[in-house]
Protein backbone atom coordinates (compact mmCIF):
# COMPACT_ATOMS: atom_id res chain seq x y z
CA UNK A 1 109.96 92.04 64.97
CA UNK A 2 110.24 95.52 65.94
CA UNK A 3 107.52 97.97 67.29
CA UNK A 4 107.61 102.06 66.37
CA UNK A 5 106.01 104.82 68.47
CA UNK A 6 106.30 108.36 67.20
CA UNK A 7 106.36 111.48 69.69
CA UNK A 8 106.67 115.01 68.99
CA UNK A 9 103.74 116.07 66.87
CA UNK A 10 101.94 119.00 67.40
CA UNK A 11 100.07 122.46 66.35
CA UNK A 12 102.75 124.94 65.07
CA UNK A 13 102.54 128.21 62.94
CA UNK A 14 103.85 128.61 59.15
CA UNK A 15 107.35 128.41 59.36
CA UNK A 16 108.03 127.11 62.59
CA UNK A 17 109.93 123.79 63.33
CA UNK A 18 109.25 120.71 65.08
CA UNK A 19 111.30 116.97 65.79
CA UNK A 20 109.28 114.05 65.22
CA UNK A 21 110.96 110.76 67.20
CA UNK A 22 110.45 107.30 66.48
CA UNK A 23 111.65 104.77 69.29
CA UNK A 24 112.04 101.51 68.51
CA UNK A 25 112.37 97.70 70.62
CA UNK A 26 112.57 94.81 69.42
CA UNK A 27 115.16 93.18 67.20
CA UNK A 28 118.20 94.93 66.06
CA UNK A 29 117.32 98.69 65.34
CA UNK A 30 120.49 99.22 63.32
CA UNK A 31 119.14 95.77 61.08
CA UNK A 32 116.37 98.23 59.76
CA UNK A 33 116.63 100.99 57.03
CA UNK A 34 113.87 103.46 58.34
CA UNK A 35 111.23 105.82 57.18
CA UNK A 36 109.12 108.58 57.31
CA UNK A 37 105.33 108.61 55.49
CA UNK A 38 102.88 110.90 56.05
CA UNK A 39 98.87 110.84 55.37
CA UNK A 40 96.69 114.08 55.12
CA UNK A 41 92.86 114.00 55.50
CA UNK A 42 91.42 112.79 52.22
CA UNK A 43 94.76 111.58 51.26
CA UNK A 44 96.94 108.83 50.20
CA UNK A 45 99.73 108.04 52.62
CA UNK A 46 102.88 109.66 50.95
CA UNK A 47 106.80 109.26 51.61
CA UNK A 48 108.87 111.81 53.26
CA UNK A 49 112.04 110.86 53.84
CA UNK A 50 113.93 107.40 54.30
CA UNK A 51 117.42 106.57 56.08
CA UNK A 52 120.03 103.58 55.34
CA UNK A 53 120.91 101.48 58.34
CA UNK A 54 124.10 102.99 59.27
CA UNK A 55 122.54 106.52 58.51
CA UNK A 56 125.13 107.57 55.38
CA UNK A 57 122.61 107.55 52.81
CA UNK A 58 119.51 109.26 52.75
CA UNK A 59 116.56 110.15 50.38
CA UNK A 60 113.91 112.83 50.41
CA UNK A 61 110.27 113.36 48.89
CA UNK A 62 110.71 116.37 46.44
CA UNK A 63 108.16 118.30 48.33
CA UNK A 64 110.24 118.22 51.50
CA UNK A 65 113.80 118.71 50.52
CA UNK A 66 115.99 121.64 52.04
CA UNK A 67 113.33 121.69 54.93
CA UNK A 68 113.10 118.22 56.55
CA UNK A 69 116.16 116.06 57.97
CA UNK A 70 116.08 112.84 58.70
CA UNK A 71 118.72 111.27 61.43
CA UNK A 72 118.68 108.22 63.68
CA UNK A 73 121.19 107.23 66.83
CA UNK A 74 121.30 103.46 66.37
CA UNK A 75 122.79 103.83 70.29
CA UNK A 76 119.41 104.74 71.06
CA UNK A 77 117.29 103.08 68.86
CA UNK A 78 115.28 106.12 68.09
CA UNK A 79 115.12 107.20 64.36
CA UNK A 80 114.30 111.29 64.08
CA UNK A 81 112.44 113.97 61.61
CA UNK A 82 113.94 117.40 61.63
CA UNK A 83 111.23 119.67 60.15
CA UNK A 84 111.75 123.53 59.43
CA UNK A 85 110.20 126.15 57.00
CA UNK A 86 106.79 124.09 57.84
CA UNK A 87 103.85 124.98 55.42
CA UNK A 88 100.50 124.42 55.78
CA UNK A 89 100.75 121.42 53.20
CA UNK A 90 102.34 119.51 55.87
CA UNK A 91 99.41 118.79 57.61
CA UNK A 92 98.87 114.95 58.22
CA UNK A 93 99.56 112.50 60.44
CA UNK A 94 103.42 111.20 60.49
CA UNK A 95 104.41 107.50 60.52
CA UNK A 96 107.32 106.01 60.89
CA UNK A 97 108.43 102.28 59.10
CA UNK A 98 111.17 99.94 59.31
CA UNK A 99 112.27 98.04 56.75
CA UNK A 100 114.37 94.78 57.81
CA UNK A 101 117.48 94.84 55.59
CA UNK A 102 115.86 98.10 53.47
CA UNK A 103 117.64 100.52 51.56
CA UNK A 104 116.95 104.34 51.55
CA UNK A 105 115.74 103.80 48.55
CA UNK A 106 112.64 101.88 49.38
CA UNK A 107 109.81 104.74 48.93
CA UNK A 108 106.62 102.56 48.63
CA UNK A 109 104.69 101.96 51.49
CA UNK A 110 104.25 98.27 50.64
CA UNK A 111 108.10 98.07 50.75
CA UNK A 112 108.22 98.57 54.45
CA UNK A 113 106.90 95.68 57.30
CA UNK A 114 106.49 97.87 60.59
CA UNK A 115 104.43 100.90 61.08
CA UNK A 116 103.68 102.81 64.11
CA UNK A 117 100.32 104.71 64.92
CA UNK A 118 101.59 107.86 63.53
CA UNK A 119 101.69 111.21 65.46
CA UNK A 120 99.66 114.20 64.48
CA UNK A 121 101.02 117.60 62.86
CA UNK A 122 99.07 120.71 62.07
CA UNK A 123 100.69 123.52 60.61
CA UNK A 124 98.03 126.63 60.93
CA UNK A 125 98.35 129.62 58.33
């Protein structure tokens, strides 16, 4: 098992930046490919961004690329969102997910097994 708590959410203006972190315990970090969802009121939970195990391959939501990177340090078992150029859209609560031998190509939310309790981001116009 492994157990995920996000940090670094927040209220920032249009077009400012903020770093979600994810730390992780448990088993192997560097076993997991990782990933970030996100959920806005009234919304389905939706996929940002997910990162291979080793951190060389990574995929992005359409509505996030350019502005968002995702990075991890498998030295300190803490997986990372990078997010610039933030919009009002981005609004929701952020979640991070392990997958236990996942790809970066697992975007479904049923693809991943651990979930933390998600961190809150409000981007204000």
């Amino acid at each position: 098992q492994v157990q995920l708590v996000e940090s670094g959410g927040g209220l920032v203006q249009a077009g400012g930046s903020l770093r979600l972190s994810c730390a992780a315990s448990g088993r192997t970090f560097s076993s997991y490919a990782m990933a970030w969802f996100r959920q806005a009121p009234g919304k389905e939970r939706e996929f940002v961004a997910a990162i291979s195990w080793n951190g060389a391959g990574t995929n992005y939501a359409d509505s996030v690329k350019g502005r968002f990177t995702i990075s991890r340090d498998n030295a300190e078992n803490t997986l990372y969102l990078q997010m610039n150029s933030l919009k009002p859209e981005d609004t929701a609560v952020y979640y991070c997910a392990a997958r236990y031998r996942g790809s970066y190509y697992n975007t479904r939310q049923n693809e991943y097994n651990y979930w933390g309790q998600g961190t809150q981001v409000t981007v204000s116009s």
